[in-house]
Protein backbone atom coordinates (compact mmCIF):
# COMPACT_ATOMS: atom_id res chain seq x y z
CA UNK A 1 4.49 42.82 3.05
CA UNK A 2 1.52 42.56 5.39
CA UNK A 3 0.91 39.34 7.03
CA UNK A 4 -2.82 39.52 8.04
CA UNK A 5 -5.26 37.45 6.61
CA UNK A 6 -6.08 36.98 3.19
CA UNK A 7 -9.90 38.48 3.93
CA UNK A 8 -7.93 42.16 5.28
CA UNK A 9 -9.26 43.71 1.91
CA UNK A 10 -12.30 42.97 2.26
CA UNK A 11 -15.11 41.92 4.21
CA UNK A 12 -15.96 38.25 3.25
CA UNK A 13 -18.50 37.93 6.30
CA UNK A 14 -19.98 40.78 5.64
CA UNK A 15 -20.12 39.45 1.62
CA UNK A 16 -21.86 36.32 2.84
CA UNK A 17 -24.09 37.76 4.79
CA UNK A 18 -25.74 40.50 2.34
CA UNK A 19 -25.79 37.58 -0.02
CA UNK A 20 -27.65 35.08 1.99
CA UNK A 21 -29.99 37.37 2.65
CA UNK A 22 -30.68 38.74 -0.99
CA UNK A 23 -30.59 35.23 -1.86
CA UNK A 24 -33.25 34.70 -0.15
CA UNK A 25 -33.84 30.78 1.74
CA UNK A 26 -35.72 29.50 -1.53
CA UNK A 27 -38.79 27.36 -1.90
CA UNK A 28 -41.25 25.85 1.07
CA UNK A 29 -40.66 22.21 1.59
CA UNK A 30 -41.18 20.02 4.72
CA UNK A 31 -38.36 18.52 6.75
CA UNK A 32 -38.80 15.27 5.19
CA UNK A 33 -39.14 16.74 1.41
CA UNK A 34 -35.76 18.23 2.49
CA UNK A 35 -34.37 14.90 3.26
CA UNK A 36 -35.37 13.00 0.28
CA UNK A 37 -33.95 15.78 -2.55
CA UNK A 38 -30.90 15.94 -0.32
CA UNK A 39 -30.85 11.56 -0.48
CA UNK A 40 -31.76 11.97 -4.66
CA UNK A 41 -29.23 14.35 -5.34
CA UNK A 42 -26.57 12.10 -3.40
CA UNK A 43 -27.59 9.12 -5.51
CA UNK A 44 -28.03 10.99 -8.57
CA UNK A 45 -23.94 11.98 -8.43
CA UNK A 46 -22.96 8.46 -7.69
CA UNK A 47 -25.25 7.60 -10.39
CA UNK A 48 -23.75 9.17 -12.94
CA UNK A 49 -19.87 8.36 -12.51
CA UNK A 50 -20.50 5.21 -14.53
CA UNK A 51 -22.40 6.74 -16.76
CA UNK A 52 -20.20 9.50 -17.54
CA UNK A 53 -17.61 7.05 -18.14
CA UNK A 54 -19.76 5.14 -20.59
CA UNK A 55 -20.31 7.95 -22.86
CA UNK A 56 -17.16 9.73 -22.58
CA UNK A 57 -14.78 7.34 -23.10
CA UNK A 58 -12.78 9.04 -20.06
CA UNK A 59 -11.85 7.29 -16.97
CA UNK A 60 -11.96 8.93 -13.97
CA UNK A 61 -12.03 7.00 -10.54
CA UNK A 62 -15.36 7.18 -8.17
CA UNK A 63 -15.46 9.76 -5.20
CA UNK A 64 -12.56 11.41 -5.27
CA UNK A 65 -14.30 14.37 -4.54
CA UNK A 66 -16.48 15.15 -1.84
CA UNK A 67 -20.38 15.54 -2.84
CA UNK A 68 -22.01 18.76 -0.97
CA UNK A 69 -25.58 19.32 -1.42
CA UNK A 70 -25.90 22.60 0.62
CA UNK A 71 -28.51 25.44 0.68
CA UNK A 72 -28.33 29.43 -0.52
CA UNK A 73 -25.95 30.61 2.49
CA UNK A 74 -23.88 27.50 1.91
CA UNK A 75 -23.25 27.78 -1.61
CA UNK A 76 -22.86 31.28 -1.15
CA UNK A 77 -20.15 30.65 1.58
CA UNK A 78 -18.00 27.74 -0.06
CA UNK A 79 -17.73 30.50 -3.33
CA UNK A 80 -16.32 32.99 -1.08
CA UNK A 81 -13.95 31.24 0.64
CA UNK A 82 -13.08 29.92 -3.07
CA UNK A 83 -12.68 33.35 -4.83
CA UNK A 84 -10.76 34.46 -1.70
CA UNK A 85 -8.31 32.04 -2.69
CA UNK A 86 -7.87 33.30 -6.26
CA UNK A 87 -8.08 36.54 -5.77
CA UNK A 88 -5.31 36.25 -2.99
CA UNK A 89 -2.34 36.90 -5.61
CA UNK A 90 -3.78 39.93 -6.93
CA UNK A 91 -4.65 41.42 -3.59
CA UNK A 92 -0.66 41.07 -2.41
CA UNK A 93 0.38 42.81 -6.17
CA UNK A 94 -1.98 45.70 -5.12
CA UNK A 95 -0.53 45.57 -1.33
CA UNK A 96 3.23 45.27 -3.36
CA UNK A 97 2.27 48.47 -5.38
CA UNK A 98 0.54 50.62 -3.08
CA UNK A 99 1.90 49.86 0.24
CA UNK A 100 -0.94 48.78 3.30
CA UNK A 101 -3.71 51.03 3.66
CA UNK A 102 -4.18 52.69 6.97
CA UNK A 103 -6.77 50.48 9.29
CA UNK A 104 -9.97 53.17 8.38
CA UNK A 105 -9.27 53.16 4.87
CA UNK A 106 -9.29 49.22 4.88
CA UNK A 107 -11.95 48.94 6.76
CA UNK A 108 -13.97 50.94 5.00
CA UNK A 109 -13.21 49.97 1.78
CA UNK A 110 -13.21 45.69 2.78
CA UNK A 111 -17.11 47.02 3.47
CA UNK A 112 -17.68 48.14 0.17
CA UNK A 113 -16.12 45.39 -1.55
CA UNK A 114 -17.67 42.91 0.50
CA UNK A 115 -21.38 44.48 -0.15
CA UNK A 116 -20.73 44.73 -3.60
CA UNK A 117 -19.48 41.04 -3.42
CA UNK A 118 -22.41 40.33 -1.41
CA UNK A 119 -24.80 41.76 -4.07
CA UNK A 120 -23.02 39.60 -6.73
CA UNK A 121 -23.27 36.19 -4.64
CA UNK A 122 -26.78 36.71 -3.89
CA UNK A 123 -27.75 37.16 -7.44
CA UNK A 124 -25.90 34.10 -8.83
CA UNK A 125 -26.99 32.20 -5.37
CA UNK A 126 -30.71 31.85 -6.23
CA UNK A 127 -29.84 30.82 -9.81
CA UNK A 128 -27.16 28.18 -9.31
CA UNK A 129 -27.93 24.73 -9.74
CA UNK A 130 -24.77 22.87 -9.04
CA UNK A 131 -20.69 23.46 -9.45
CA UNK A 132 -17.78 21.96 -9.40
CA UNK A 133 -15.28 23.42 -7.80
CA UNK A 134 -11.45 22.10 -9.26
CA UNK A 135 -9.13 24.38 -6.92
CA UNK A 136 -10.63 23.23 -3.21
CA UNK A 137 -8.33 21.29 -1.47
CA UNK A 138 -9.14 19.27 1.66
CA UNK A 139 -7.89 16.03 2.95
CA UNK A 140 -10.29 13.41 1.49
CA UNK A 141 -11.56 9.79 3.37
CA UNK A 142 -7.98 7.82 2.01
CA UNK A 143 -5.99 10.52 3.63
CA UNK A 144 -5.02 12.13 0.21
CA UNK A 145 -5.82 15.47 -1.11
CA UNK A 146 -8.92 15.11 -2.53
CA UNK A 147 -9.89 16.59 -6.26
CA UNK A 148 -12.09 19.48 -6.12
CA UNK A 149 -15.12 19.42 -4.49
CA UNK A 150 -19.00 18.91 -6.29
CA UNK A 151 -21.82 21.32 -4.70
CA UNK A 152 -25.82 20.72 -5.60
CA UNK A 153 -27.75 23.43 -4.91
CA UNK A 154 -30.87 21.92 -3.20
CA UNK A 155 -33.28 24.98 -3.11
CA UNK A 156 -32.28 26.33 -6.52
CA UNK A 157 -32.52 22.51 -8.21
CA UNK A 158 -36.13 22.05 -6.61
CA UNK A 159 -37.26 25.83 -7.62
CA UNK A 160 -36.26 24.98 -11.10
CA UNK A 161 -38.24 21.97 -11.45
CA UNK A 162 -41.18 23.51 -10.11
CA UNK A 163 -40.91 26.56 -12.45
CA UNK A 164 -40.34 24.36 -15.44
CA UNK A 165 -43.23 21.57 -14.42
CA UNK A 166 -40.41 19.01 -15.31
CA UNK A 167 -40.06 15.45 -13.84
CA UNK A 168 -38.41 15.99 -10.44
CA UNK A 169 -36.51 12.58 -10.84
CA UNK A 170 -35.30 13.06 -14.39
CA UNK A 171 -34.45 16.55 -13.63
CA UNK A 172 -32.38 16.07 -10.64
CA UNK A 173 -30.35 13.30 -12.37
CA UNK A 174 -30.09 15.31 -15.28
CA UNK A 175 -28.06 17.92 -13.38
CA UNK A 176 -26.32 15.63 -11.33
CA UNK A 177 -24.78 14.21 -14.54
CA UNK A 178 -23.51 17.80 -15.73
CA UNK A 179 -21.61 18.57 -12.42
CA UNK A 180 -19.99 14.66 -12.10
CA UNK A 181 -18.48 15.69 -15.81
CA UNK A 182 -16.99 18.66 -14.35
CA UNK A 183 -15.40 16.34 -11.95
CA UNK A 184 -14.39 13.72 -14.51
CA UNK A 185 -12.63 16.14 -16.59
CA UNK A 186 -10.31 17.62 -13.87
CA UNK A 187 -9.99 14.02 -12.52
CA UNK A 188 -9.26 12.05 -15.70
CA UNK A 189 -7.18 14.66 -16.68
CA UNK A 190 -5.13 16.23 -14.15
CA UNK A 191 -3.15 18.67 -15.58
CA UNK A 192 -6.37 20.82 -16.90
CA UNK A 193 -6.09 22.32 -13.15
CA UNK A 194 -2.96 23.53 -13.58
CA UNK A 195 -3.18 24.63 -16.90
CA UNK A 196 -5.91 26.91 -15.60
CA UNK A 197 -4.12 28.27 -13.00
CA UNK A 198 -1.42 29.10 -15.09
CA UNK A 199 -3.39 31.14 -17.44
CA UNK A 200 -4.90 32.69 -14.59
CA UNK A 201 -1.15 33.36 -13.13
CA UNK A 202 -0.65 35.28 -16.34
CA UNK A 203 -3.46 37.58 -15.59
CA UNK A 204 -2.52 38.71 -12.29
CA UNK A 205 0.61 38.92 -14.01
CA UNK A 206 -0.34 41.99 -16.15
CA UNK A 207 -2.37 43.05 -13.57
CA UNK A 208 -2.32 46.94 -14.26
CA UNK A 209 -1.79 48.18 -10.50
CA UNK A 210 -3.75 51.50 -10.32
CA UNK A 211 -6.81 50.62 -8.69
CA UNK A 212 -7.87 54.78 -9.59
CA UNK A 213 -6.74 54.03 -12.88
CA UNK A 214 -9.03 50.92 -13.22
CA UNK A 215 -12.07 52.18 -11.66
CA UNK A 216 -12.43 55.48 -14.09
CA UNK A 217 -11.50 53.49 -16.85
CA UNK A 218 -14.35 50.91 -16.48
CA UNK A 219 -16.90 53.24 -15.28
CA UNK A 220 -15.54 55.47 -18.16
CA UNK A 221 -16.97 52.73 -20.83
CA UNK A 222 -19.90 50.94 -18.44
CA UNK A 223 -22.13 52.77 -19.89
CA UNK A 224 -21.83 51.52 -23.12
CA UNK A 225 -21.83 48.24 -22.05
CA UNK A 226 -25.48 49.02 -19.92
CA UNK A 227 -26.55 50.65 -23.00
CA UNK A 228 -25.49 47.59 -25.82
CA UNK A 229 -22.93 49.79 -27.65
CA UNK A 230 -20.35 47.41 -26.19
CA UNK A 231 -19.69 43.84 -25.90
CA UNK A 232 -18.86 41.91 -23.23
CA UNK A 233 -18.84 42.59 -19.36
CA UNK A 234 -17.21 44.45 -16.79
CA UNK A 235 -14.34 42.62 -17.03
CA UNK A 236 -13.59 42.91 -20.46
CA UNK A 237 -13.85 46.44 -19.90
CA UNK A 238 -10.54 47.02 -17.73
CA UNK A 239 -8.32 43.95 -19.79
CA UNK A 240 -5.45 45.52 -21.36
CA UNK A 241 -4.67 43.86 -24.59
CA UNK A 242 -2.15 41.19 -23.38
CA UNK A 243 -4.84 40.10 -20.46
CA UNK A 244 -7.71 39.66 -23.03
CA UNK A 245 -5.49 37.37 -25.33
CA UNK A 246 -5.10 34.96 -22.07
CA UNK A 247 -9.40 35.61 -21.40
CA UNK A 248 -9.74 34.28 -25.22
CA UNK A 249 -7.71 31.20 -24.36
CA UNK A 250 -9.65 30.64 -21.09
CA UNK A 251 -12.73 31.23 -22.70
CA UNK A 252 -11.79 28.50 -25.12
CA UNK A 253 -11.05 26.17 -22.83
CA UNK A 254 -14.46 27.26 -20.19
CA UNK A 255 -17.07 26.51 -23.68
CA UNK A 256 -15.38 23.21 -24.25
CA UNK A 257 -15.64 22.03 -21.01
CA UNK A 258 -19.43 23.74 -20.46
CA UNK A 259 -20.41 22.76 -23.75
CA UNK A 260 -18.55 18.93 -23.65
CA UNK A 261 -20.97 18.85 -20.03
CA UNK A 262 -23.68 20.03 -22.01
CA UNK A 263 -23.35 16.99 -24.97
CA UNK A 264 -23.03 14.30 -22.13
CA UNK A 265 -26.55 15.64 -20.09
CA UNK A 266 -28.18 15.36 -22.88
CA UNK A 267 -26.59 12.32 -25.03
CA UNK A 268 -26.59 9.50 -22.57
CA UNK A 269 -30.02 9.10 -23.51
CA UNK A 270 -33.84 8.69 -22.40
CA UNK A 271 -33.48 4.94 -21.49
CA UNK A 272 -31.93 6.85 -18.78
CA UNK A 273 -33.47 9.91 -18.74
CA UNK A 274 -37.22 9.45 -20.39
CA UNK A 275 -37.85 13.25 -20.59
CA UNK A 276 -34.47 14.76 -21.43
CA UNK A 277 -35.52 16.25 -24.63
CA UNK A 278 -38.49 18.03 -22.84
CA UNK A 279 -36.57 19.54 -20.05
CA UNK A 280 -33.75 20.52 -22.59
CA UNK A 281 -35.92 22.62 -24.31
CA UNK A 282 -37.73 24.29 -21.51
CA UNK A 283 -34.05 24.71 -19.72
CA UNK A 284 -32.51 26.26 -22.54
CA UNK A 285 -35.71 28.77 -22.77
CA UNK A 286 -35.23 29.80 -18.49
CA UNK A 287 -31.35 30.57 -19.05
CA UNK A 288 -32.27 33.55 -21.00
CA UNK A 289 -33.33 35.46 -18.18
CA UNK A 290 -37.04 36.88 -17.39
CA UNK A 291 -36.97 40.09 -16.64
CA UNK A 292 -34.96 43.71 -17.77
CA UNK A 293 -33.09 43.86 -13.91
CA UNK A 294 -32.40 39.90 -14.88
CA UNK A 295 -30.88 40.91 -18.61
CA UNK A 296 -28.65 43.67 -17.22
CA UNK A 297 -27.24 42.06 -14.51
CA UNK A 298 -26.27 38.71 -16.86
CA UNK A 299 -24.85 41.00 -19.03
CA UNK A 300 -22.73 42.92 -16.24
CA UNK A 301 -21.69 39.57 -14.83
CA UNK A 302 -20.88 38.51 -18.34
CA UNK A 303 -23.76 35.72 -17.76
CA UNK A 304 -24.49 36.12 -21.26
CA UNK A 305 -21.20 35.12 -22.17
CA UNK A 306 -21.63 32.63 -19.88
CA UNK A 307 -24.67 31.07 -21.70
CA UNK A 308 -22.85 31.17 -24.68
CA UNK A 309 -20.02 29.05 -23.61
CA UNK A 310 -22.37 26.30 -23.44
CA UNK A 311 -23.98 26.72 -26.69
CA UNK A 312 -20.91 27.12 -28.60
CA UNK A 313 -18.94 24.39 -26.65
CA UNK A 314 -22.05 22.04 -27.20
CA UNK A 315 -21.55 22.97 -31.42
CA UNK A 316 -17.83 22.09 -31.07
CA UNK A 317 -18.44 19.10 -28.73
CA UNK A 318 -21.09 17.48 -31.37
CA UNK A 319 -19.74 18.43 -34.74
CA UNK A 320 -16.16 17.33 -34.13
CA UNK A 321 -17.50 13.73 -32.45
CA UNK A 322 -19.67 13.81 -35.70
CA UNK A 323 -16.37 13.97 -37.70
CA UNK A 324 -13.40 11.93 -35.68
CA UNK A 325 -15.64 10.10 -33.45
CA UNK A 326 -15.65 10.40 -29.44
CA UNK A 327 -12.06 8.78 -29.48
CA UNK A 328 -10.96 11.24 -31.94
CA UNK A 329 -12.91 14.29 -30.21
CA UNK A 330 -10.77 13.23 -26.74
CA UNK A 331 -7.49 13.95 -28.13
CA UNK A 332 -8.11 17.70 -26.56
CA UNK A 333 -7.80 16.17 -22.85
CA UNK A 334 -4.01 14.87 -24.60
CA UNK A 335 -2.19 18.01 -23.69
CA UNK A 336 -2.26 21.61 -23.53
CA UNK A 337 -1.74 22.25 -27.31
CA UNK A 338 -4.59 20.13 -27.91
CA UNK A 339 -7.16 22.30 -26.72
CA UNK A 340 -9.14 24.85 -28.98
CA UNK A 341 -8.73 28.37 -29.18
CA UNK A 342 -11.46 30.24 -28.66
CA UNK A 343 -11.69 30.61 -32.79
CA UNK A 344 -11.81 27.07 -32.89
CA UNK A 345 -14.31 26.48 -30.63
CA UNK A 346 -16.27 28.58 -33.94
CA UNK A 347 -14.57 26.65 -36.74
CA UNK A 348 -14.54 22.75 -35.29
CA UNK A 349 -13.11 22.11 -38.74
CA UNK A 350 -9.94 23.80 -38.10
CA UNK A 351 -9.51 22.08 -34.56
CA UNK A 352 -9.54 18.74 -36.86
CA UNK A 353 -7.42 19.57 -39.32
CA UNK A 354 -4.59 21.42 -36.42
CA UNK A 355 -4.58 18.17 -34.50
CA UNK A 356 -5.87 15.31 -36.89
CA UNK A 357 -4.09 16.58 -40.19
């Protein structure tokens, strides 16, 4: 087995550099404009940890994860050394199958990857508003491994305010209190991280091995995903049938967490957030995507399915607290076999009856 870096297959600098600069720096603001959205955000996370808490019924304790509010090239960066790390077992099954490529044929193919990486990264980095990351590890302040990291998007946050004509203060809080969610889930409950990995362990799994096999067999049906004949995204496209039954259970468990995010951002209420119904509604109208370039590339990405996850979660989320109450809606963060199928996430009814009788 080769020993070299993880990055051997493909270019990651190269990645982060074509998407920093498609990304673009975002919107004009002066040095001290800078400083106070950086000093708002910051607040805004701590902020929200209680009130999280408060509505959620799920304890989670304060700052175990480090806060990053970072720029374009930073985001774009901390996702790349992220999806190194995950892609790292499938790279070694390829190396397993196929043996190491001579050094011009990985060199020249890490370039292509990491442009077409690149091109990816700078899409999704002028869009991004905040994430959570659950798999970053890093020693934290108490000497401990600390629990994910949370990243805020400065440039994207203010260009979305701006485009929306939103309160600046509501709206930063507002998006604050999605990402600190994120982290209360994984923190409150801990095994949801490894539960994700597994499933994601059972992909690479099944990876099929041919990388000649994959590539004519997705470009093979891209077209009629480009052209609406198909559903889903590229990655749909090349899941054999035992893959896509482990993508339905992740998907499942991606819309109740999105969508359970959703509920909180908007349910803890205008005492706290006077103009949350407002920026809701003009929110929900932006993640549609403007224009045709936009739509394709969301569709591509599978951002569409993406946008989805939140609006179905948020349906599950609501009509199951609606029937068992938050306490009863929290049994899914009990164990594994609590959590809804992707079918359930479209029948909350049957989630109650399977785990409430």
């Amino acid at each position: 087995m080769d020993d070299r870096p993880r990055s051997a297959m493909i270019d990651w600098d190269l990645a982060v550099r074509v998407g920093s600069r498609l990304a673009g720096d975002g919107p004009v603001v002066t040095r001290t404009e800078a400083a106070s959205v950086v000093e708002e955000l910051r607040a805004g996370a701590e902020k929200s940890t209680p009130l999280v808490r408060e509505f959620t019924g799920l304890a989670a304790e304060a700052r175990t994860a480090p806060v990053l509010v970072v720029d374009r090239p930073g985001w774009i960066q901390a996702n790349a050394d992220g999806f190194a790390t995950v892609i790292a077992p499938i790279v070694a099954k390829l190396q397993e199958k196929k043996g190491t490529p001579s050094a011009m044929t990985e060199a020249i193919g890490s370039r292509i990857t990491g442009a077409e990486l690149g091109v990816m990264f700078g899409f999704l980095g002028n869009k991004v508003l905040g994430q959570f990351d659950p798999f970053h590890e890093a020693p934290a302040a108490s000497g401990q491994q600390s629990a994910g990291r949370l990243l805020l998007v400065a440039p994207n946050i203010v260009n979305a305010e701006r485009e929306l004509h939103v309160d600046v203060h509501d709206f930063r809080l507002w998006v604050c209190l999605h990402e600190e969610t994120h982290r209360v889930q994984f923190t409150a409950v801990p095994w949801m991280r490894d539960h994700l990995q597994s499933l994601m362990a059972e992909i690479v799994g099944s990876l099929e091995t041919d990388p000649g096999r994959l590539l004519s067999e997705g470009l093979s049906r891209v077209g009629d995903l480009v052209s609406g004949k198909a559903d889903g995204s590229l990655i749909d496209l090349v899941s054999s049938p035992e893959q896509k039954k482990v993508i339905d259970q992740i998907t499942g468990v991606m819309s109740l967490l999105e969508g359970h995010a959703d509920v909180v951002m908007d349910g803890v209420g205008p005492e706290v957030i006077p103009s949350v119904a407002e920026i809701r509604a003009k929110f929900t109208q932006r993640r549609k995507g403007v224009g045709t370039l936009d739509k394709l590339l969301r569709r591509l990405l599978g951002l569409d399915q993406k946008m989805a996850q939140y609006r179905d979660g948020a349906v599950f989320v609501r009509q199951t607290v609606d029937a068992v109450g938050m306490d009863g809606f929290n049994a899914v963060f009990a164990e594994a076999a609590n959590l809804p199928s992707k079918d359930e996430i479209h029948d909350p009814a049957a989630w109650v009856r399977r785990v409430h009788g």
